[in-house]
Protein backbone atom coordinates (compact mmCIF):
# COMPACT_ATOMS: atom_id res chain seq x y z
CA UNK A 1 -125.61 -78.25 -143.87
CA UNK A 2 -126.28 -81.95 -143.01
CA UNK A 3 -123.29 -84.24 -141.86
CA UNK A 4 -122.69 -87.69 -142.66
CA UNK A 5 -123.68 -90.02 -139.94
CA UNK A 6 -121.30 -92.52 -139.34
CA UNK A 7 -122.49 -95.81 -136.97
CA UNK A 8 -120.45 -96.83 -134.26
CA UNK A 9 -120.93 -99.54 -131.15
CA UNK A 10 -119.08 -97.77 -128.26
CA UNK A 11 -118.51 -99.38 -124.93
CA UNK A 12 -119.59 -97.16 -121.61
CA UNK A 13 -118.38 -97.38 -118.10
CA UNK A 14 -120.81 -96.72 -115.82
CA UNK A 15 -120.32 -93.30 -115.11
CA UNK A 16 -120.44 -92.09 -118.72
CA UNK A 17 -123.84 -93.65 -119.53
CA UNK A 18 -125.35 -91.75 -116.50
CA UNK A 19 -123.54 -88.59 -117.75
CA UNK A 20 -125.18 -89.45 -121.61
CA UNK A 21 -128.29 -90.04 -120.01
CA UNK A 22 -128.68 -86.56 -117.84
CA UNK A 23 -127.74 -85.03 -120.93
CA UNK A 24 -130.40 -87.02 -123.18
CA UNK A 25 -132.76 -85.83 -120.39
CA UNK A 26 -132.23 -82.29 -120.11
CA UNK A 27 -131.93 -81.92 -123.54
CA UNK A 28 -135.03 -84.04 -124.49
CA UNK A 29 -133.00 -86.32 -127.03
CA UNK A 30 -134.52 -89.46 -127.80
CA UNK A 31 -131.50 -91.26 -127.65
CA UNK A 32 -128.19 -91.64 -126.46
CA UNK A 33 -126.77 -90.90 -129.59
CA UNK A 34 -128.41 -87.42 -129.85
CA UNK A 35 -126.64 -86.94 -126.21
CA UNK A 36 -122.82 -87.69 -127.47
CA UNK A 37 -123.73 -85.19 -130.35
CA UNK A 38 -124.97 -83.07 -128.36
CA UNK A 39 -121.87 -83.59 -125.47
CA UNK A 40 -119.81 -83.20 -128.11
CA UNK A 41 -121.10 -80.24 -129.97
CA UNK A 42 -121.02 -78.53 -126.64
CA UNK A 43 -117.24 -79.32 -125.71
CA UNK A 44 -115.61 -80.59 -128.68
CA UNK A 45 -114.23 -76.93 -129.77
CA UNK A 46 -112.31 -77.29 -126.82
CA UNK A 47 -110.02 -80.11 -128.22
CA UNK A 48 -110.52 -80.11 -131.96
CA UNK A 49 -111.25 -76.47 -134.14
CA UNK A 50 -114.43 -76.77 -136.59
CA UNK A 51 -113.71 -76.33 -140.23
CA UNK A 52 -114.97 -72.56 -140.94
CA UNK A 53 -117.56 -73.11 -143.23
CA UNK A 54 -117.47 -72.47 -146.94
CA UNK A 55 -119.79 -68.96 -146.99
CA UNK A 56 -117.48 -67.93 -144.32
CA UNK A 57 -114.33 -68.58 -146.20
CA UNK A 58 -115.81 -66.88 -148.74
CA UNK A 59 -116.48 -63.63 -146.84
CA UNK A 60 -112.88 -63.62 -145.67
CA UNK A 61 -111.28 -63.93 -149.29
CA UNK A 62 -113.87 -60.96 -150.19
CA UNK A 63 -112.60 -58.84 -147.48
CA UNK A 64 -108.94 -59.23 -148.25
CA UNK A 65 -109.43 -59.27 -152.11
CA UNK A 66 -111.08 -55.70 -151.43
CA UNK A 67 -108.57 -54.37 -148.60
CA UNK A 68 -105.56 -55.56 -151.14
CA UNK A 69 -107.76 -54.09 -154.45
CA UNK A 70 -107.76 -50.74 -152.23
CA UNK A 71 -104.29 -50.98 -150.84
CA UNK A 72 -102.42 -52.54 -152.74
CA UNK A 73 -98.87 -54.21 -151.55
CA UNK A 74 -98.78 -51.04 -149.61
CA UNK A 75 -96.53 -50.93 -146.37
CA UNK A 76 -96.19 -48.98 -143.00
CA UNK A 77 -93.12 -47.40 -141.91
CA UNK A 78 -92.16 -48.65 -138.36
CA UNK A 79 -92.78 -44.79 -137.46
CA UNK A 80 -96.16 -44.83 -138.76
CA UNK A 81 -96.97 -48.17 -136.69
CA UNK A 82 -95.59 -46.55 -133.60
CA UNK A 83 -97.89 -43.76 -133.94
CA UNK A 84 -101.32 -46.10 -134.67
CA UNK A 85 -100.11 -48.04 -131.20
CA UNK A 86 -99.45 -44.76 -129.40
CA UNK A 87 -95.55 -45.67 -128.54
């Protein structure tokens, strides 16, 4: 799935741009651009959740469309819970 690239002029301190430009290095980027990608695609999960992605959303619906189609609105007793959690 390709993203939308968005251009933006960022200001570094001086510790950052050695930071972006180890990690352009060791991951032979060509650019500093490919290294705050990269940076962030490595810690951004961290901070801010990605999006599940359609074909995943997808399989979810599947699997509770076919656990509802096979149980219906079906409910346990609290005695039958107690037993599955060994209480």
């Amino acid at each position: 799935m390709a993203q939308e690239m968005i251009s933006a002029r960022v200001n570094l301190n001086s510790y950052v741009n050695k930071v972006l430009g180890i990690v352009k290095l060791k991951y032979d980027l060509k650019d500093k651009s490919e290294a705050i990608n990269k940076f962030v695609e490595m810690y951004g999960e961290d901070i801010v959740e990605k999006g599940a992605s359609e074909e995943y959303t997808k399989k979810v619906m599947k699997v509770a469309d076919d656990h509802f189609e096979k149980y219906g609105n079906r409910r346990m007793s609290k005695k039958d819970l107690d037993l599955l959690f060994d209480k």
